[in-house]
Protein backbone atom coordinates (compact mmCIF):
# COMPACT_ATOMS: atom_id res chain seq x y z
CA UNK A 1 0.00 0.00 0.00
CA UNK A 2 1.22 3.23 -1.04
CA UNK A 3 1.51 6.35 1.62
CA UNK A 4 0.17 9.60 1.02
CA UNK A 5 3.86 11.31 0.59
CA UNK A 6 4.83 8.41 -2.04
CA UNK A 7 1.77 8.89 -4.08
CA UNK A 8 2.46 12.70 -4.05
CA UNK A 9 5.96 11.83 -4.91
CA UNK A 10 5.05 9.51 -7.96
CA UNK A 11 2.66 12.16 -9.22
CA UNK A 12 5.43 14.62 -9.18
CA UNK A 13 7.86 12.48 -11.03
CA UNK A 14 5.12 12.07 -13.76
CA UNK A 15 5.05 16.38 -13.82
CA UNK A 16 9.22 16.19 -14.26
CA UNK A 17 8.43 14.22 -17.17
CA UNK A 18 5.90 16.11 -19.41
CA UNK A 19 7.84 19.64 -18.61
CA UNK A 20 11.30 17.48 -19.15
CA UNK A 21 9.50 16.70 -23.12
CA UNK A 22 8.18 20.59 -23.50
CA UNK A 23 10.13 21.13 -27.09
CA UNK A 24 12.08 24.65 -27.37
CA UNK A 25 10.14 27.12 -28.82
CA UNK A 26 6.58 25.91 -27.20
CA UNK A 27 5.20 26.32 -23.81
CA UNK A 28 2.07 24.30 -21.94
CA UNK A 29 -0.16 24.99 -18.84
CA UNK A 30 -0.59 23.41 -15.59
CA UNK A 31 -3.89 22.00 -17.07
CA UNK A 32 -2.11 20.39 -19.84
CA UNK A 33 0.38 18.76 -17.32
CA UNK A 34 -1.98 17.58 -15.30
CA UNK A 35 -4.80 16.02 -17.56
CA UNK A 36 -1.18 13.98 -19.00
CA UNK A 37 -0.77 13.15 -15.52
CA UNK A 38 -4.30 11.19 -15.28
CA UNK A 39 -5.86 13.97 -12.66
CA UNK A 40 -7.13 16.54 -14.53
CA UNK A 41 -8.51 18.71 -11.61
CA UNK A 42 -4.94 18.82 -10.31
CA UNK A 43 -3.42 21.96 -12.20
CA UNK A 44 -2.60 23.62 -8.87
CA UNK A 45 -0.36 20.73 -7.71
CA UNK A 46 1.34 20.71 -10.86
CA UNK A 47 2.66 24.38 -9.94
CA UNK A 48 3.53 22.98 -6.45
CA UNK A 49 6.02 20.60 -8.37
CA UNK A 50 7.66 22.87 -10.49
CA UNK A 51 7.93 25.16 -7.60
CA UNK A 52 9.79 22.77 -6.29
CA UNK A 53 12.06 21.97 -9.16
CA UNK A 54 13.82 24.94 -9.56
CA UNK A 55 16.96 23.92 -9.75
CA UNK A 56 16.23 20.56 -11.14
CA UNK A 57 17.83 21.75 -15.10
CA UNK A 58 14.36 21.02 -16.48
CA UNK A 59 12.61 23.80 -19.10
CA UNK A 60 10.05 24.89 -15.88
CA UNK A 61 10.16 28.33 -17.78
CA UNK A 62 7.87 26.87 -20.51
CA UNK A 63 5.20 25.86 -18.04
CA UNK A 64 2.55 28.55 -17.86
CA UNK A 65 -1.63 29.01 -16.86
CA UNK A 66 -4.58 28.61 -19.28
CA UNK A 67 -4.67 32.40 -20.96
CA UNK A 68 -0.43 32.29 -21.60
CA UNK A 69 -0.04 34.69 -18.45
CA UNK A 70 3.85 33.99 -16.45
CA UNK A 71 2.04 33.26 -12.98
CA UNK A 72 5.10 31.58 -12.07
CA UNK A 73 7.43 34.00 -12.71
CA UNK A 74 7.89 35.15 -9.12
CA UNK A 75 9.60 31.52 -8.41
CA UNK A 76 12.23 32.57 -10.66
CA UNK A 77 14.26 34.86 -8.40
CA UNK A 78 13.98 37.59 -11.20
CA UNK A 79 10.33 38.53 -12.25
CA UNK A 80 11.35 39.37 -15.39
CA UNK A 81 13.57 35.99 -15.68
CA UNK A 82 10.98 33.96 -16.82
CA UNK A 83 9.69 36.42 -20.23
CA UNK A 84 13.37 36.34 -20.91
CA UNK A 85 14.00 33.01 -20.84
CA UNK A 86 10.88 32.50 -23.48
CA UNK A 87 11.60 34.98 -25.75
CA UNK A 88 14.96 33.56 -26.47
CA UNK A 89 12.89 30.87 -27.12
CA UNK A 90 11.30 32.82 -30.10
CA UNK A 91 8.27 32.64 -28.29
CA UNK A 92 6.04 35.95 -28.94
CA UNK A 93 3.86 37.75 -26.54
CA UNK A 94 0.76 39.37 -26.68
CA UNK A 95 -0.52 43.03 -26.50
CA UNK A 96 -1.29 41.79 -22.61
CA UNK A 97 1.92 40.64 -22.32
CA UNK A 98 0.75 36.56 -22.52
CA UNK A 99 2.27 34.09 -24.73
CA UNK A 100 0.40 33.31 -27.95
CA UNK A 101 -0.99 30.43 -27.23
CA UNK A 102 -2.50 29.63 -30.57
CA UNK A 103 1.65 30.02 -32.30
CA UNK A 104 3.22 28.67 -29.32
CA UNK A 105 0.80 25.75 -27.31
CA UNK A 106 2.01 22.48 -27.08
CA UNK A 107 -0.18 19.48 -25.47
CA UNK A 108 0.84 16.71 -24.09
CA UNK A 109 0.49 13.40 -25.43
CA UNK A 110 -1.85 11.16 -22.83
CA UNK A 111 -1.15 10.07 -19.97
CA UNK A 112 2.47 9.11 -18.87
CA UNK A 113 3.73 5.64 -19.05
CA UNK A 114 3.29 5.07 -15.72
CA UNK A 115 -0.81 5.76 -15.81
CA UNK A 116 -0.74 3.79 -19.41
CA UNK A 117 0.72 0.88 -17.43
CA UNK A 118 -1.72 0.86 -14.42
CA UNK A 119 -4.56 0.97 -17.36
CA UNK A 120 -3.56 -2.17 -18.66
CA UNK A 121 -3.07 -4.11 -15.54
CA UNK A 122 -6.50 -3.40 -14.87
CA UNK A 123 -7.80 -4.42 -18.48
CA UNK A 124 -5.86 -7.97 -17.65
C-alpha cells in the first residue's frame, strides 16, 4: 500500500516528465500537465512541483496558466527571468503581455507511461 507522501511523490515524477519533453520554442499549462498526468482537476499541484524543481535543469520556464499569463514568474528569483528566458525561445507575446498560445501551445500526449501501465493491468 502506497503512503500519502509516495503517491504525491510519484505524481510529481510524472510532472518532471511532461515539462522534461516541453520542445524549445513551445510552452504548456498546468492544465495540460496535469490532464497527461491522469488527474485533470490537479493543475494547482502541478505548480507545487515545479515550484519545487527549480533547480532541477528542467525547461520549468515553458510551463505557464490557461490564458499564456507567467504566474510563475515570481519563483524565478527575477520577475522578469521567466519572459526572458521564453523569448529567447522565439516565443512571442501578446498586447497583454501573454504568450500566444494559438503560435506557441504544445499538449501533451496522454497520460504518462506510468498511468498507461496501471490501465492495462486493470484491463488484464
Amino acid at each position: 500500500m502506497k503512503t500519502q507522501k509516495s503517491t504525491k511523490q510519484d505524481f510529481f515524477d510524472r510532472v518532471y516528465k511532461v515539462v522534461s519533453k516541453i520542445p524549445y520554442g513551445k510552452v504548456t499549462t498546468y492544465g495540460a500537465i496535469a490532464e497527461a498526468c491522469g488527474i485533470k482537476s490537479s493543475a494547482r499541484t502541478v505548480g507545487w512541483a515545479i515550484n519545487g524543481a527549480k533547480e532541477s535543469g528542467l525547461p520549468c520556464h515553458r510551463v505557464v496558466n490557461r490564458n499564456g499569463e507567467l504566474t510563475g514568474k515570481l519563483h524565478f528569483g527575477d520577475p522578469n527571468l521567466m519572459e526572458e528566458l521564453l523569448r529567447n525561445e522565439g516565443i512571442e507575446f501578446t498586447e497583454k503581455g501573454n504568450v500566444n498560445l494559438d503560435k506557441h501551445l504544445w499538449h501533451p500526449k496522454g497520460k504518462t507511461k506510468e498511468k498507461s501501465k496501471k490501465a492495462k493491468v486493470k484491463k488484464k
